[in-house]
Protein backbone atom coordinates (compact mmCIF):
# COMPACT_ATOMS: atom_id res chain seq x y z
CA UNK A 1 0.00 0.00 0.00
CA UNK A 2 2.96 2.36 0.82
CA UNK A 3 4.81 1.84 -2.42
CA UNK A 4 1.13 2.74 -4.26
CA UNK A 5 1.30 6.23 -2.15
CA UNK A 6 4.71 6.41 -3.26
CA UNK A 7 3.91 6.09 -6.59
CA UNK A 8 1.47 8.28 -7.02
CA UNK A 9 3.30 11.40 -5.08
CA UNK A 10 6.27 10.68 -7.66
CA UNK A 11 3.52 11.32 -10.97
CA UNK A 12 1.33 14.30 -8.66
CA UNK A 13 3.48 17.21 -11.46
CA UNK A 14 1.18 15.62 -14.34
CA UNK A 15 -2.03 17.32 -12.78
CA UNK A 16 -0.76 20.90 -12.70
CA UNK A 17 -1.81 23.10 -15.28
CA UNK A 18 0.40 26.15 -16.79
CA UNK A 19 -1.51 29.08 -17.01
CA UNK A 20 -0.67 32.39 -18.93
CA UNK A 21 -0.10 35.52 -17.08
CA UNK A 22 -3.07 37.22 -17.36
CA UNK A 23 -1.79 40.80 -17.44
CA UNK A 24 0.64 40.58 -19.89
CA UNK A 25 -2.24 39.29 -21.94
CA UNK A 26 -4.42 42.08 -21.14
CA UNK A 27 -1.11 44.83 -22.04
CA UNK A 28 -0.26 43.00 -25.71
CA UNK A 29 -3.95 44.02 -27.05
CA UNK A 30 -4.43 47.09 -24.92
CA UNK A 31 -1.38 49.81 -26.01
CA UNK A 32 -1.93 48.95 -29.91
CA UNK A 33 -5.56 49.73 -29.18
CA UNK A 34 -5.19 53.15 -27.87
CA UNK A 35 -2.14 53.79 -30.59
CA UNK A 36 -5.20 53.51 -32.92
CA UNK A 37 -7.01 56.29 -31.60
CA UNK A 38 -4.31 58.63 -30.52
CA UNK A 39 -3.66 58.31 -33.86
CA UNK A 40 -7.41 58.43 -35.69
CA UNK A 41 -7.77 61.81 -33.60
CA UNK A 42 -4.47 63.35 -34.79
CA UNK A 43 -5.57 62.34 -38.44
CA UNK A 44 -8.48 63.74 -37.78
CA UNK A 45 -7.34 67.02 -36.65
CA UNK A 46 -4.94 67.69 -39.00
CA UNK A 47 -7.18 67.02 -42.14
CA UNK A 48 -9.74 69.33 -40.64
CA UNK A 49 -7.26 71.78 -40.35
CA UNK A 50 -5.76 71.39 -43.48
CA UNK A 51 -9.79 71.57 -45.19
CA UNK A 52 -10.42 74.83 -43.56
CA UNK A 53 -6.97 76.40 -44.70
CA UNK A 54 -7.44 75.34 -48.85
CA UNK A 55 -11.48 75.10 -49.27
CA UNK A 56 -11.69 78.80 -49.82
CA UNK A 57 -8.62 78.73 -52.36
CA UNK A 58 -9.86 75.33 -54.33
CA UNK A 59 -13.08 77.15 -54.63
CA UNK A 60 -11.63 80.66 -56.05
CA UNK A 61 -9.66 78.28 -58.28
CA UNK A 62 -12.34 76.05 -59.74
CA UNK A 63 -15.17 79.11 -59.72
CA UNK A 64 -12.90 82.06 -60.87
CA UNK A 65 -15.06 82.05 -64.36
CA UNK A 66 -18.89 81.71 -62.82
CA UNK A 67 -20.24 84.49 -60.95
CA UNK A 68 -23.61 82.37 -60.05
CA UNK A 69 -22.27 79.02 -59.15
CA UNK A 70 -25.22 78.14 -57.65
CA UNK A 71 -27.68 77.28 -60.64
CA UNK A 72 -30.67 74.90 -60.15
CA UNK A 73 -31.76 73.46 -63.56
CA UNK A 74 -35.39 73.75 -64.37
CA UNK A 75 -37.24 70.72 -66.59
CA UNK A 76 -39.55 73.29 -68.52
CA UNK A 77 -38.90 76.81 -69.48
CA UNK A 78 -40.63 79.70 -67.44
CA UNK A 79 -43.69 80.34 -69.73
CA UNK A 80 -46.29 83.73 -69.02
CA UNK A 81 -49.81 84.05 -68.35
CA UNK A 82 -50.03 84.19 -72.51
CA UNK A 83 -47.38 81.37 -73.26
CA UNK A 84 -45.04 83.33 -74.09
CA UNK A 85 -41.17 82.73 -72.62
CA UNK A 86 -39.96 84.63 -70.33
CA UNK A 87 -36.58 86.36 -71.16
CA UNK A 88 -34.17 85.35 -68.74
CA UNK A 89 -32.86 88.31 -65.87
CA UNK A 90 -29.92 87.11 -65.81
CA UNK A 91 -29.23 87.66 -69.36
CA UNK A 92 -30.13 91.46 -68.51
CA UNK A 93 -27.95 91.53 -65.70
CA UNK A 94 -24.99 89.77 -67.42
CA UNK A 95 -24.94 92.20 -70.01
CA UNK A 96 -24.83 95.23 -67.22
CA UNK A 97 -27.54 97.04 -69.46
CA UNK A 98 -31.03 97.82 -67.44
CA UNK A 99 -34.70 96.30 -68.27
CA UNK A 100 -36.30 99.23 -70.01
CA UNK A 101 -39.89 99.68 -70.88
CA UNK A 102 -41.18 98.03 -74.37
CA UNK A 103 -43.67 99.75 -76.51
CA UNK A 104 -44.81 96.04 -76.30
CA UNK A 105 -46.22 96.30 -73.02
CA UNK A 106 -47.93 99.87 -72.89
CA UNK A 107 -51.71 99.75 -72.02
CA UNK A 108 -53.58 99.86 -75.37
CA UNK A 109 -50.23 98.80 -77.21
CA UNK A 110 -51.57 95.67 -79.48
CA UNK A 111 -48.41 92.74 -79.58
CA UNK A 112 -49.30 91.93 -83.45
CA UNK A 113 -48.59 94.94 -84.57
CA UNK A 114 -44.83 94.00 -84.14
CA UNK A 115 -44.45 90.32 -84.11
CA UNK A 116 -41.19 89.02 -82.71
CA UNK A 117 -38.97 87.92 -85.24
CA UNK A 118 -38.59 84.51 -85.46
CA UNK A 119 -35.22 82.49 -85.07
CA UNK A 120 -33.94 80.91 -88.46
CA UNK A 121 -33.54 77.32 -88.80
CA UNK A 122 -29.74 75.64 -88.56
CA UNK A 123 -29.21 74.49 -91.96
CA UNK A 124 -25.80 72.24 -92.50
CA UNK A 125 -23.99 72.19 -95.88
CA UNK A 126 -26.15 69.89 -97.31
CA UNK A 127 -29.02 72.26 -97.09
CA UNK A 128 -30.65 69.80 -94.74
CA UNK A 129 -31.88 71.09 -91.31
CA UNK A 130 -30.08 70.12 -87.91
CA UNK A 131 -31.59 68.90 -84.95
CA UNK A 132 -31.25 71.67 -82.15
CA UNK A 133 -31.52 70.87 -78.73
CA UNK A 134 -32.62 73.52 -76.41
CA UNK A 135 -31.24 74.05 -73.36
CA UNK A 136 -33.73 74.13 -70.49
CA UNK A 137 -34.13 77.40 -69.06
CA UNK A 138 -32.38 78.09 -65.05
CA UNK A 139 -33.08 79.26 -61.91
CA UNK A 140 -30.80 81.43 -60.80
CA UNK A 141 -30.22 81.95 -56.94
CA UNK A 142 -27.99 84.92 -55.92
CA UNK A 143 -28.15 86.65 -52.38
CA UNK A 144 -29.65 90.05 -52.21
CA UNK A 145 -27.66 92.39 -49.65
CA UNK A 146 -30.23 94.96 -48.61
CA UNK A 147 -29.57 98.18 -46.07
CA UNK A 148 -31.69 100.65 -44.89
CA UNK A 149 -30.76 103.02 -48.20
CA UNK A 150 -32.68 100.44 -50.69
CA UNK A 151 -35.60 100.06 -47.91
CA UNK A 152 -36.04 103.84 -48.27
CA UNK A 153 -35.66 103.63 -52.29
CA UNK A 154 -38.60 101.64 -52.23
CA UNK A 155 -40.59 104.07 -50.13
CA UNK A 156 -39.23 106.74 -52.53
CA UNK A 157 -40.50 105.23 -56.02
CA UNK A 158 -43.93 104.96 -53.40
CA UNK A 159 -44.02 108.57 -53.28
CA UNK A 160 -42.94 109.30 -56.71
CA UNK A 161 -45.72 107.32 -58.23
CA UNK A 162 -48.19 108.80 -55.79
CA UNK A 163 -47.11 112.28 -56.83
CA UNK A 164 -47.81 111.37 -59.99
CA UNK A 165 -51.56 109.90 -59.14
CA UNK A 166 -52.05 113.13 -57.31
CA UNK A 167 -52.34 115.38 -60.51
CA UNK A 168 -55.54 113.68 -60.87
CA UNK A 169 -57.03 113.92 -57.80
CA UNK A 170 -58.50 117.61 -56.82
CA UNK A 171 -59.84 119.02 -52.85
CA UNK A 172 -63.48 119.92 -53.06
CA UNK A 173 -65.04 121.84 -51.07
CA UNK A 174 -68.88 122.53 -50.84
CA UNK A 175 -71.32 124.54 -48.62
CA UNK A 176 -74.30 122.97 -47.14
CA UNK A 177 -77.60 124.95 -45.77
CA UNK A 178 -78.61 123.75 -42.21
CA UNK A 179 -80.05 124.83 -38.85
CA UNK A 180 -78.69 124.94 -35.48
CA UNK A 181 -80.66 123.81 -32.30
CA UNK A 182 -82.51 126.87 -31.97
CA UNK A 183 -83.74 127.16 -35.88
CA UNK A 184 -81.30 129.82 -36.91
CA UNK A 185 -79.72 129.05 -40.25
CA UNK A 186 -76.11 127.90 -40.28
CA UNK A 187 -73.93 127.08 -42.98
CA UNK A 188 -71.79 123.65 -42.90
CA UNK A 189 -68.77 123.20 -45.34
CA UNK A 190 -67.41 120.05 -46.36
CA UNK A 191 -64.26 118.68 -47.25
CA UNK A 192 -63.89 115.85 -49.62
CA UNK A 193 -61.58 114.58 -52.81
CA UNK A 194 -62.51 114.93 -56.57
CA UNK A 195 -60.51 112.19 -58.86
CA UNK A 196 -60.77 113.81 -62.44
CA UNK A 197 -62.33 110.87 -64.69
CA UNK A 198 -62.85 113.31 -67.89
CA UNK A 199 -61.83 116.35 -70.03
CA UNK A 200 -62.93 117.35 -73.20
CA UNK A 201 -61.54 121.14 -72.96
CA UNK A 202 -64.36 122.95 -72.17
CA UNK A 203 -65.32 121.00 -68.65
CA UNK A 204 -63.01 118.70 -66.42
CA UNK A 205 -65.47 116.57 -64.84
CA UNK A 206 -64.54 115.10 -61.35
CA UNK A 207 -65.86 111.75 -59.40
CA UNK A 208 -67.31 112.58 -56.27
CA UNK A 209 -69.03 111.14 -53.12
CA UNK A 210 -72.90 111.82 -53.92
CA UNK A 211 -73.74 112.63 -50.35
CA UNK A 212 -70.49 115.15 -50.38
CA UNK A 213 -72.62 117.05 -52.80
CA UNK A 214 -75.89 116.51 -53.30
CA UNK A 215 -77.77 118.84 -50.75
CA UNK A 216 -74.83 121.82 -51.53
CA UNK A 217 -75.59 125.15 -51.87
CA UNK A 218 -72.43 125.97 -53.74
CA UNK A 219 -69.44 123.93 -55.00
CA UNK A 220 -66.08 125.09 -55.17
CA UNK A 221 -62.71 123.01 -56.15
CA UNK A 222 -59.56 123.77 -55.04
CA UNK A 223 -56.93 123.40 -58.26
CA UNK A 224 -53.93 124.75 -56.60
CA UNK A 225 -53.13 126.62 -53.42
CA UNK A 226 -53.77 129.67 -55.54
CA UNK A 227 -56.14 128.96 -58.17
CA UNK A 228 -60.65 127.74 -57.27
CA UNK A 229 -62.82 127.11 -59.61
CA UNK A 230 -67.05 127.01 -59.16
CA UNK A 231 -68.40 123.03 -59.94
CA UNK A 232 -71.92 122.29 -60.89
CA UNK A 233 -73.97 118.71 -60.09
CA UNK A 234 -73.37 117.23 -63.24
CA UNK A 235 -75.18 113.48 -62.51
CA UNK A 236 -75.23 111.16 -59.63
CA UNK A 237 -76.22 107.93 -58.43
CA UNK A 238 -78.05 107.56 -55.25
CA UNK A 239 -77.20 103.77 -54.80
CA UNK A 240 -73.91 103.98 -55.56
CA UNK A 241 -73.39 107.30 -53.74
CA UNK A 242 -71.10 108.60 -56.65
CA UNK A 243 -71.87 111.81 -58.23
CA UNK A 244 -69.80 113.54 -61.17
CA UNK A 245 -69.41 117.42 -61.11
CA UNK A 246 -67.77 119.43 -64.05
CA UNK A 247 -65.94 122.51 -63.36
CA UNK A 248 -65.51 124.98 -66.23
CA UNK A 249 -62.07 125.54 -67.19
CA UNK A 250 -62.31 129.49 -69.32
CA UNK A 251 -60.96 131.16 -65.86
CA UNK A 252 -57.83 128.01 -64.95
CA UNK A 253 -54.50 129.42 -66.30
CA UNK A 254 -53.14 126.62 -69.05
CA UNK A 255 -50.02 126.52 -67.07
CA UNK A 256 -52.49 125.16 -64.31
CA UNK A 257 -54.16 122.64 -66.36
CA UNK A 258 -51.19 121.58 -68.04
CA UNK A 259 -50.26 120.40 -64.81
CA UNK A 260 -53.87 118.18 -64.27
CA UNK A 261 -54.63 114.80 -65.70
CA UNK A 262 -57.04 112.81 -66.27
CA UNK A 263 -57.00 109.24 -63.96
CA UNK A 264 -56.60 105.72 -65.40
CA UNK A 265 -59.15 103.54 -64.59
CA UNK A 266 -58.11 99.71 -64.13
CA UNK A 267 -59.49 96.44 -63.73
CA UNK A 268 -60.65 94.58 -60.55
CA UNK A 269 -61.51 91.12 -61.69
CA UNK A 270 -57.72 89.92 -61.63
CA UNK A 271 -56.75 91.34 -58.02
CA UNK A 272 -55.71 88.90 -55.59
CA UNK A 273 -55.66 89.02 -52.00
CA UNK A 274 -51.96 90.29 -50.59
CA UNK A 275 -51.92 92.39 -53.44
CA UNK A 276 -49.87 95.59 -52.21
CA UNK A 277 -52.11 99.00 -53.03
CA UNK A 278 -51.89 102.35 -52.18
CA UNK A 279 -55.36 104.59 -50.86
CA UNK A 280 -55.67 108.22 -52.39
CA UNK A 281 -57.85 111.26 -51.68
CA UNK A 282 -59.20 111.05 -48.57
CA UNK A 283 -58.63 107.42 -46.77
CA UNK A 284 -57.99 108.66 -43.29
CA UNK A 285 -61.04 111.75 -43.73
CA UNK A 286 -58.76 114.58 -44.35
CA UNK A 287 -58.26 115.42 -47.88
CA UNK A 288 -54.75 114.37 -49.22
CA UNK A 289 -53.86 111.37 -46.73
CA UNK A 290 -52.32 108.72 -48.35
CA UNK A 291 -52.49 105.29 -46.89
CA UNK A 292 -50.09 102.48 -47.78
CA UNK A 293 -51.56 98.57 -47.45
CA UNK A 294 -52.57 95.41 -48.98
CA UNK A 295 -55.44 93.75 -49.69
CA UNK A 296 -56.76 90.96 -47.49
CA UNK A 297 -59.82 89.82 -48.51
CA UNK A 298 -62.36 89.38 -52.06
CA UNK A 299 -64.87 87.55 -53.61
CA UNK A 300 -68.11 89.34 -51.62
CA UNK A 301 -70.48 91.45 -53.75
CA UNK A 302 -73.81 93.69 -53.15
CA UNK A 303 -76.50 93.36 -55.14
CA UNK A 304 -78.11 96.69 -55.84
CA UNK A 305 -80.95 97.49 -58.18
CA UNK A 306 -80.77 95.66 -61.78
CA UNK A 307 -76.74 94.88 -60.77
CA UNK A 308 -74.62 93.86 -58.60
CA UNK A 309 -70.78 95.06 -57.49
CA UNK A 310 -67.77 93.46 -56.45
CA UNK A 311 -66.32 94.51 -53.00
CA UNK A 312 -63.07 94.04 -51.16
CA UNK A 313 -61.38 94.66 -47.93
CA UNK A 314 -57.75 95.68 -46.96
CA UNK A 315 -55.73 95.92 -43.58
CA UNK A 316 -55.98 99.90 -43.79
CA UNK A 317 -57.87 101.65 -41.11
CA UNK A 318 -61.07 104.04 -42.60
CA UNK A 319 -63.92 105.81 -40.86
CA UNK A 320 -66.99 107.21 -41.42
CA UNK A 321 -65.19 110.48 -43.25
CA UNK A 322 -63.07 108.32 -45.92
CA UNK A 323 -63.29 108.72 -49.04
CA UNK A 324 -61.04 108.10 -51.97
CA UNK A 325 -59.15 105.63 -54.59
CA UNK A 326 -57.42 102.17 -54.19
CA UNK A 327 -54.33 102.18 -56.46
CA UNK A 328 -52.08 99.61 -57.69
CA UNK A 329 -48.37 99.79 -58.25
CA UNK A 330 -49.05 100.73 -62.28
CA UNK A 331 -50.88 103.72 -60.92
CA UNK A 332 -54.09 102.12 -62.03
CA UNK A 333 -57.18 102.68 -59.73
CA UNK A 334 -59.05 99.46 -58.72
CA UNK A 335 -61.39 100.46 -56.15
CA UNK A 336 -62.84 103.43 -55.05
CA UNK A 337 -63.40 103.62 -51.09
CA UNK A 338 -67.32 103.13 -49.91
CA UNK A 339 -69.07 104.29 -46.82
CA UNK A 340 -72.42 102.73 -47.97
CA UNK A 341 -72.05 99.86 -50.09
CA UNK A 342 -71.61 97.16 -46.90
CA UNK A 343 -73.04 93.80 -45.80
CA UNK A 344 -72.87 92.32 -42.44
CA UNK A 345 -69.64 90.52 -42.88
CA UNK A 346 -67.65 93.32 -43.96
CA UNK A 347 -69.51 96.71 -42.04
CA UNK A 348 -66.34 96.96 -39.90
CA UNK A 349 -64.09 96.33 -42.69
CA UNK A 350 -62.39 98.46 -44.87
CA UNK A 351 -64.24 98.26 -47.89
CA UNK A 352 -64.02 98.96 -51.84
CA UNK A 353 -65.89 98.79 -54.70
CA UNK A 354 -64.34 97.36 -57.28
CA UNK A 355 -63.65 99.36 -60.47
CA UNK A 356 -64.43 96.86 -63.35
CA UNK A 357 -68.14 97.03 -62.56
CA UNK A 358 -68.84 100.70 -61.77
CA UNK A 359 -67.15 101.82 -65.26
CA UNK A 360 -69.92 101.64 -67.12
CA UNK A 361 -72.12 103.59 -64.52
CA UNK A 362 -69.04 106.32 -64.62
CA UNK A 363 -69.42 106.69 -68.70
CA UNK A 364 -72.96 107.23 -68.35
CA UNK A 365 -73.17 109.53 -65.42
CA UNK A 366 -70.05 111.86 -67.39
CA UNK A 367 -72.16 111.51 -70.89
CA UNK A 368 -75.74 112.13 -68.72
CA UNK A 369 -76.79 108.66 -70.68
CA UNK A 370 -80.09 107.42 -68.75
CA UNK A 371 -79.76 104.43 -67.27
CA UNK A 372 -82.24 101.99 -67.89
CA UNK A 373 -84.42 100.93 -64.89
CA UNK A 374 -86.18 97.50 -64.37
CA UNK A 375 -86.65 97.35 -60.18
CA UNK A 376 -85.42 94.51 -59.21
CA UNK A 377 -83.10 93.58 -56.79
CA UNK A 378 -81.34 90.06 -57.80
CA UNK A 379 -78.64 87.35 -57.85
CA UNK A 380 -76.72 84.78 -60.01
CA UNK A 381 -78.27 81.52 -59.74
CA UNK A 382 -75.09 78.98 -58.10
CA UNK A 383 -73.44 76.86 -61.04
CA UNK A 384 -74.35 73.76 -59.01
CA UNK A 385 -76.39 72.22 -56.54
CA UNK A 386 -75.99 70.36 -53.24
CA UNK A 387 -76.16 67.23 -55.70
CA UNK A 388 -73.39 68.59 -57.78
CA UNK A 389 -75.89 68.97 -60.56
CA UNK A 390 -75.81 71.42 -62.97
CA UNK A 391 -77.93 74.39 -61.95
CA UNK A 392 -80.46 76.41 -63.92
CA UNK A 393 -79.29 79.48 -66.23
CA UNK A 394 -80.74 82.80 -65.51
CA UNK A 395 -81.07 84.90 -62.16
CA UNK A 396 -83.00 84.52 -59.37
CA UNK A 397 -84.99 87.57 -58.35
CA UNK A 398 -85.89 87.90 -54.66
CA UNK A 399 -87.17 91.74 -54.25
CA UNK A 400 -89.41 93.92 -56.50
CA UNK A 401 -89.25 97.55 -56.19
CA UNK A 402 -92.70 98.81 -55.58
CA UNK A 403 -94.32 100.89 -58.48
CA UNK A 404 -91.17 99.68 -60.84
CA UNK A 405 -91.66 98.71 -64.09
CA UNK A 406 -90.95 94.81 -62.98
CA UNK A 407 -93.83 95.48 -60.51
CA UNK A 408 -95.90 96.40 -62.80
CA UNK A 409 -95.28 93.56 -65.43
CA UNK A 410 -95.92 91.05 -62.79
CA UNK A 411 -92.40 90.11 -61.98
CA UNK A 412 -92.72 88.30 -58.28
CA UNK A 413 -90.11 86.86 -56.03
CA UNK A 414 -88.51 83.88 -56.41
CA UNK A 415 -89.02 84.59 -60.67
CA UNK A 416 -85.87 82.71 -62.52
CA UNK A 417 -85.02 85.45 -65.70
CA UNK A 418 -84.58 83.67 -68.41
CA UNK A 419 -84.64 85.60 -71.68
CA UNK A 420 -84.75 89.27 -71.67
CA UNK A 421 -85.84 89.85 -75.53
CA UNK A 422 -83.86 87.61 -77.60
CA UNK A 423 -80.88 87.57 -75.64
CA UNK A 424 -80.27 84.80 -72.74
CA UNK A 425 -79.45 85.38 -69.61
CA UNK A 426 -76.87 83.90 -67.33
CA UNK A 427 -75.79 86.34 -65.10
CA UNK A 428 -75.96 89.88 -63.75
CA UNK A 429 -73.37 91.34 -65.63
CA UNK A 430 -75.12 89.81 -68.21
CA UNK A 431 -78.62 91.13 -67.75
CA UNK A 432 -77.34 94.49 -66.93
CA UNK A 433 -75.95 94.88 -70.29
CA UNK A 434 -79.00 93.50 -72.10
CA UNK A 435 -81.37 96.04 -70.55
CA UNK A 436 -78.52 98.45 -71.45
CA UNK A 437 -79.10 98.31 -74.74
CA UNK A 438 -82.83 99.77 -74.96
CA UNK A 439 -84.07 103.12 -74.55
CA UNK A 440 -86.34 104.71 -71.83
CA UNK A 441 -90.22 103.54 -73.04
CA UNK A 442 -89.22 100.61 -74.82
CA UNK A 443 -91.54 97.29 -74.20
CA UNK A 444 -89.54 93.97 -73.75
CA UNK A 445 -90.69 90.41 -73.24
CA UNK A 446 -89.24 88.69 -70.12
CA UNK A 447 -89.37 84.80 -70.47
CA UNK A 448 -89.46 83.71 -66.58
CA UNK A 449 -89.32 80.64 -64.98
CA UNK A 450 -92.54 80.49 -62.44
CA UNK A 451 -92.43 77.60 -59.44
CA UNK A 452 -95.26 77.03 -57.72
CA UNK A 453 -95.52 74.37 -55.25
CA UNK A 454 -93.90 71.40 -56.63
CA UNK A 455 -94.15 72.38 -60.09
CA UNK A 456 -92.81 74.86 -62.24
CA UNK A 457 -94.09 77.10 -65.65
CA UNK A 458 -92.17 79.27 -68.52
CA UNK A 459 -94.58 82.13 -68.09
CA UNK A 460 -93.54 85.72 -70.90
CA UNK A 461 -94.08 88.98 -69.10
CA UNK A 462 -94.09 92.43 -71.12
CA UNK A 463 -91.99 94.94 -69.19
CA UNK A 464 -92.15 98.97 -70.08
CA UNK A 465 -88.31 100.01 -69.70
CA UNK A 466 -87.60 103.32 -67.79
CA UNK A 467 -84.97 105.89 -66.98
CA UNK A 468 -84.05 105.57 -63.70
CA UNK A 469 -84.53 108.78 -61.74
């Protein structure tokens, strides 16, 4: 048993195991490690370093020929409201010449009386023609460094084109007859602003507030500082509150009327909300404020008698003395300032009537044309129904003037005009102009569209046409 101990104590070195020192391990793969990123961050350093020191250079090198590097390629060329392509600005502004004004673009200027010549064909040698491939127009991004000096050139061309707008645009005063508390007679005078609309030489005639005048006992309108002149009533309209008053011009120096002209009368239809304007006359109640805004709201009319106008609002702040011209940046007026003509959404508004629609009334009231009275008050019918049908043509009448000449006819509310004559009807603008064209006295057959209960008739009415008074 005691040599088997022996044994076994002699052969005990075969169960050791040799191990590894464990930190010597742990240093081998360590130290390389952090070698690495010493050595990533030095890298890293130094070519950020060296990046910010040449990128300025590289790019003066490899941009030294383009002054507008930055060029965004467009896939169709910039085309205008008529087709027609738009002439690159940078072209303009390469060439260091200024944009001037083309004879092209002048109001009343017709484009085919100078067509644009036309760009000849690439012929080769052969006489064939070569395929050309356009190049796609660009967008061109460049930074605009603005100061204080071009905000104040801006305001300047402002004033500029408002001193031009202002030869057209006269103070009137006039005198109205009144009483005081106690029945003694006092006279009132009122200021307001006269926008000149016509002169054939012998009269100016002048657009006026109708209240403003009306009721006066004289009328007098102040040219210059120096220089009055006596106005007479020349025609008004009560539901418009216009009037036009002519002034004779015998006693005005030339040099004085030299210096007067007549106002351009724009469109409304194509304004669009934002649209920068700038208010004339009397915007503020005093005669010659000027008021600077935008406009922030369209799309509302008024019906009135036979028609109906086009309103809109703007951010500017009027009272119950306003009175005056909306103006666009082409020195066009658009809208002419209303005290009257207001519906519930818009009574605390600042509110215009658009200019496209009272023209007509303008050329009669400055020619003392009658205009042609019906008595109704009416609307378009809507272009479709809650179904998304088609609606009906015509307009819907929902008043009748009492003792009119509708009355009379047996026009009722809730009548659908049809036909007026031969000519259909679709709209206001469209009736309006088809009673237009008769004279005072005339008899005209109205086809109408009658519902009565649940049924419905085409029912002809004869209507005797008359001037309105």
């Amino acid at each position: 048993m005691s040599e088997v101990n022996k044994d076994n104590k002699e052969f005990e070195f075969i169960k050791e195991q040799v191990l590894p020192k464990k930190l010597k391990k742990l240093r081998r793969w360590l130290l390389p490690f952090l070698m690495t990123i010493v050595m990533a961050v030095i890298f890293g350093v130094v070519a950020a370093l060296t990046f910010c020191l040449s990128e300025p250079r590289i790019h003066d090198l490899l941009y030294k020929d383009d002054p507008n590097p930055f060029v965004i390629p467009s896939s169709a060329p910039n085309k205008s409201d008529n087709g027609d392509d738009i002439k690159d600005k940078s072209s303009e502004d390469s060439s260091g010449d200024k944009p001037t004004d083309s004879p092209d673009n002048k109001p009343g200027h017709n484009p085919t009386d100078h067509p644009m010549p036309t760009e000849a064909p690439d012929n080769d040698s052969s006489g064939e023609q070569t395929d050309k491939t356009e190049k796609p127009d660009s967008v061109i991004i460049q930074p605009v460094n603005a100061d204080i000096n071009d905000y104040l050139s801006m305001y300047n061309e402002i004033k500029t084109l408002s001193d031009e707008i202002r030869k057209s645009i006269l103070t009137v005063s006039s005198i109205i007859v009144g009483k005081d508390w106690f029945g003694n007679p006092i006279e009132k005078r009122i200021y307001t602003s006269g926008i000149i609309v016509a002169n054939n030489g012998t009269n100016i005639m002048l657009l006026v507030s109708q209240d403003r005048v009306k009721d006066a006992s004289s009328i007098m309108v102040e040219i210059n500082e120096t220089t009055y002149a006596d106005a007479v009533l020349h025609d008004y309209e009560d539901e418009l509150n216009l009037a036009v008053i002519s002034i004779n011009t015998s006693n005005i120096p030339k040099k004085v009327l030299d210096n007067l002209a007549v106002a351009q009368l724009g469109e409304s239809y194509s304004i669009t909300v934002g649209n920068p304007i700038i208010a004339m006359g009397s915007p503020n109640g005093y005669p010659g404020s000027v008021d600077l805004g935008i406009i922030t709201s369209k799309g509302s009319v008024i019906s009135i008698t036979d028609y109906e106008l086009d309103l809109f609002n703007t951010n500017m702040v009027f009272n119950n003395e306003s009175d005056g011209i909306l103006v666009n940046f082409k020195g066009e007026i658009i809208g002419l300032i209303t005290r009257t003509l207001k519906d519930e959404l818009n009574k605390e508004l600042s509110t215009a009537v658009g200019i496209s629609k009272v023209k007509s009334y303008i050329d009669r009231m400055i020619s003392q044309t009658p205009r042609i009275y019906t008595g109704i008050i009416a609307e378009n019918m809507p272009q479709t129904d809650i179904t998304g049908q088609t609606g009906p043509r015509g307009v819907y009448v929902y008043e009748v003037k009492k003792d009119s000449p509708a009355f009379n006819a047996g026009l009722m509310s809730g009548d659908i005009i049809l036909n007026v004559g031969d000519r259909m009807i679709s709209s206001m603008d469209n009736y309006y102009n088809a009673i237009s064209n008769y004279e005072p006295g005339t008899e005209v057959i109205f086809k109408v569209k009658r519902i009565s209960g649940t049924s419905d008739k085409d029912i002809e009415l004869k209507v005797v046409l008359e001037a309105k008074k």
